[in-house]
Protein backbone atom coordinates (compact mmCIF):
# COMPACT_ATOMS: atom_id res chain seq x y z
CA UNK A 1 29.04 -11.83 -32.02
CA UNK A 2 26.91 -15.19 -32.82
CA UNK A 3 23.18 -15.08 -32.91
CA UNK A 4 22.67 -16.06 -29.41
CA UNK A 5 24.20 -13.29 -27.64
CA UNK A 6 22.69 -11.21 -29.90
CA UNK A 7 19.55 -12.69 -28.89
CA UNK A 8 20.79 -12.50 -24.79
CA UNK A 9 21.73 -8.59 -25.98
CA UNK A 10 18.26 -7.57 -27.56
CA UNK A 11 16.90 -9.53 -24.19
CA UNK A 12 18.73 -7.36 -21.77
CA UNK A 13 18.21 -4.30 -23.64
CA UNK A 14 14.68 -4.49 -23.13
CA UNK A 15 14.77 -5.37 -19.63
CA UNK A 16 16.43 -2.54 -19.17
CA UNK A 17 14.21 -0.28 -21.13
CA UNK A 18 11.24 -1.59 -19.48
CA UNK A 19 12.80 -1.68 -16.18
CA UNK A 20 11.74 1.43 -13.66
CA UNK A 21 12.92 2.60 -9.98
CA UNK A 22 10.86 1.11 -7.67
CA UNK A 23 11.91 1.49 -3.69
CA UNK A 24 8.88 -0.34 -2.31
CA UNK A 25 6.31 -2.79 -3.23
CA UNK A 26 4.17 0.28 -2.57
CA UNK A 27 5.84 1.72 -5.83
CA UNK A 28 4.80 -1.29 -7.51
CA UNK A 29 1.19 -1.59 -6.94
CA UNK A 30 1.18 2.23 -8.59
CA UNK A 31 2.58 0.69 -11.89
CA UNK A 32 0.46 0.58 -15.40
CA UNK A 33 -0.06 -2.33 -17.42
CA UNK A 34 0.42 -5.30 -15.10
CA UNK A 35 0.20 -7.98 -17.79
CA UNK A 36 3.18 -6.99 -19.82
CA UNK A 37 5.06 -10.94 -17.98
CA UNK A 38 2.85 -13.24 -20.03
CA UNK A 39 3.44 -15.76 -22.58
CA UNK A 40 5.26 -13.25 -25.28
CA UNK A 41 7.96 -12.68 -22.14
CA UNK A 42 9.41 -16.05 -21.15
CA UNK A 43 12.47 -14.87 -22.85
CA UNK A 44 12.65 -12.31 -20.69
CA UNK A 45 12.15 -14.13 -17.53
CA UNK A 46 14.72 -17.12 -18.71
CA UNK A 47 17.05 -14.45 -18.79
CA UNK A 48 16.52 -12.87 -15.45
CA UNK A 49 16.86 -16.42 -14.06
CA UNK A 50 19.82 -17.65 -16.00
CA UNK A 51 22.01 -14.07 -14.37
CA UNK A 52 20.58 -15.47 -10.84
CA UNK A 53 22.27 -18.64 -11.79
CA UNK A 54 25.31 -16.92 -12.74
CA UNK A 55 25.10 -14.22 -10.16
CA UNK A 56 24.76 -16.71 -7.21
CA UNK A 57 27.78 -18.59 -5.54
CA UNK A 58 26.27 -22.04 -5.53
CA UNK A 59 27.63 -25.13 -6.03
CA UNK A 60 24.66 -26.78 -7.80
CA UNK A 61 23.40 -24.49 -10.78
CA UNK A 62 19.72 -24.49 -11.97
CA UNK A 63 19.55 -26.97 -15.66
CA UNK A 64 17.75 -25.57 -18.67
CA UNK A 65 15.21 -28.10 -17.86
CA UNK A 66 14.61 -26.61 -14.49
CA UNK A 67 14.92 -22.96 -15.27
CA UNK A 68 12.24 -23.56 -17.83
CA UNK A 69 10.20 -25.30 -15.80
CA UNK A 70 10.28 -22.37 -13.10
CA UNK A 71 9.32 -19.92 -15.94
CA UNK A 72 6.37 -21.89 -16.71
CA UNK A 73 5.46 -22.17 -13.04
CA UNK A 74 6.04 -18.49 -12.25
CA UNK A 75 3.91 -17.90 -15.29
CA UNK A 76 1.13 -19.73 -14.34
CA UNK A 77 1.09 -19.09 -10.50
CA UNK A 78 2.00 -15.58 -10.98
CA UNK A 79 0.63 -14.27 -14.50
CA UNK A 80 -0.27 -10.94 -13.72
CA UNK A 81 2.96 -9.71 -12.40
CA UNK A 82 4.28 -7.10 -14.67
CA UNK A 83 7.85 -7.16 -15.82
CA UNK A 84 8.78 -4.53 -13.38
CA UNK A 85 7.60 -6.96 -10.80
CA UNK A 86 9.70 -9.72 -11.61
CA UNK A 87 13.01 -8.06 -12.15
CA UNK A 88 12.47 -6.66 -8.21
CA UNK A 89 11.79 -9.70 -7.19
CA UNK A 90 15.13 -11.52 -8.62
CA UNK A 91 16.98 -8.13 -7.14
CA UNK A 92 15.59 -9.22 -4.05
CA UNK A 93 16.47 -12.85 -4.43
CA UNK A 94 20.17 -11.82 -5.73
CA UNK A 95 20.71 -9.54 -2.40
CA UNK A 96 19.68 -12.21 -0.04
CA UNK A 97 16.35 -10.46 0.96
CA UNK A 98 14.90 -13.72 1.22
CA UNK A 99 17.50 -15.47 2.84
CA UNK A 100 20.94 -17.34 1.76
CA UNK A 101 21.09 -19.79 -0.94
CA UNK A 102 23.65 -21.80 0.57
CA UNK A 103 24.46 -25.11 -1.62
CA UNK A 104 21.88 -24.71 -4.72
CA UNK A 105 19.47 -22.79 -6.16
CA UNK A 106 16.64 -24.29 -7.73
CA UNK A 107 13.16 -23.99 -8.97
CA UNK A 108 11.67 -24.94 -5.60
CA UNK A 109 13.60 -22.02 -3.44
CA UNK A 110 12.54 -19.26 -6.29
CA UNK A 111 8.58 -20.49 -5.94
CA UNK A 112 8.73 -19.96 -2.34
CA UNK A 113 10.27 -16.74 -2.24
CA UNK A 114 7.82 -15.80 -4.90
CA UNK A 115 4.99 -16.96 -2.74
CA UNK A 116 6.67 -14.23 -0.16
CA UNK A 117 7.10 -11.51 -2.89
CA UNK A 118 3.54 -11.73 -3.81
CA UNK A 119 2.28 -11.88 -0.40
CA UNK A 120 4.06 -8.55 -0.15
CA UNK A 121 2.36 -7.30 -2.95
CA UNK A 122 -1.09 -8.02 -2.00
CA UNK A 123 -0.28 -6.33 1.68
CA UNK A 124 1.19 -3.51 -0.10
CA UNK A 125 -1.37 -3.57 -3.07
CA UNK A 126 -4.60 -3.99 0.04
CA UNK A 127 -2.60 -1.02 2.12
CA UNK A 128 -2.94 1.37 -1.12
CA UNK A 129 -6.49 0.53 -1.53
CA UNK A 130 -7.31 1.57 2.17
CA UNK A 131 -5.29 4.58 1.71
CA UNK A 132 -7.32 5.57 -1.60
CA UNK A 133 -10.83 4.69 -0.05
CA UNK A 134 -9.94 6.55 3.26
CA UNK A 135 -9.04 9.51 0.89
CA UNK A 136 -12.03 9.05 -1.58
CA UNK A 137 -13.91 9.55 1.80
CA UNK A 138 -11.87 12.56 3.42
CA UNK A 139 -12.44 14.39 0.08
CA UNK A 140 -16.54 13.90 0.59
CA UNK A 141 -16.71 15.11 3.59
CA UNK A 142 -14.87 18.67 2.83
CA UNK A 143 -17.25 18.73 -0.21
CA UNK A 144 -20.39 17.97 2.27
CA UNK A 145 -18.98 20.41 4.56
């Protein structure tokens, strides 16, 4: 085994040691440390877009050049999305959640389904807020009663 897929093996292996079950983006908004996909975890991201690449049935593959661009954008746009987050979100992209890829995938179709994703998560993270403030106030009132 050369040194790169050793690296691509110690990348995977912590994905997948970081990596929980999440079901909703409801799940999501419940997990700790939301800044564990910053600068130290390009690698990490690369990776999750470079199986996309693979996974996918297109005829025009993402370049190095672009796939590191799109890490830098996601990074950028998106830097408080937690690992977790981002390894949903390219489940979702690899199922089709989003919609088909048809001919290519590229750096431009991941930022707009991105721009979806989080959208989701800001409805989902604003939805557990209400619930927690409507309960916050349900539990004063039995204590006032």
């Amino acid at each position: 085994m050369n040194e790169i897929q050793k690296t691509e093996q110690q990348l995977l292996t912590e994905i997948k040691s970081q990596a929980v079950k999440i079901k909703t983006p409801y799940d999501l908004v419940r997990i700790k440390n939301p800044d564990i996909a910053d600068e130290n975890n390009k690698g990490l991201i690369i990776q999750m877009i470079i199986e996309l690449n693979q996974f996918t049935g297109v005829a025009r593959k993402m370049t190095p050049d672009q796939i590191a661009d799109t890490v830098n954008m996601l990074l950028d746009e998106y830097p408080r999305l937690s690992l977790q987050e981002y390894q949903v979100f390219f489940n979702k992209v690899r199922s089709g959640y989003f919609g088909q890829l048809y001919d290519s995938l590229d750096g431009v179709k991941i930022m707009v389904f991105m721009k979806q994703f989080y959208e989701e998560m800001v409805k989902a993270y604003n939805e557990f807020k209400e619930e927690d403030h409507y309960q916050i106030k349900v539990e004063e009132q039995h204590r006032d009663l």
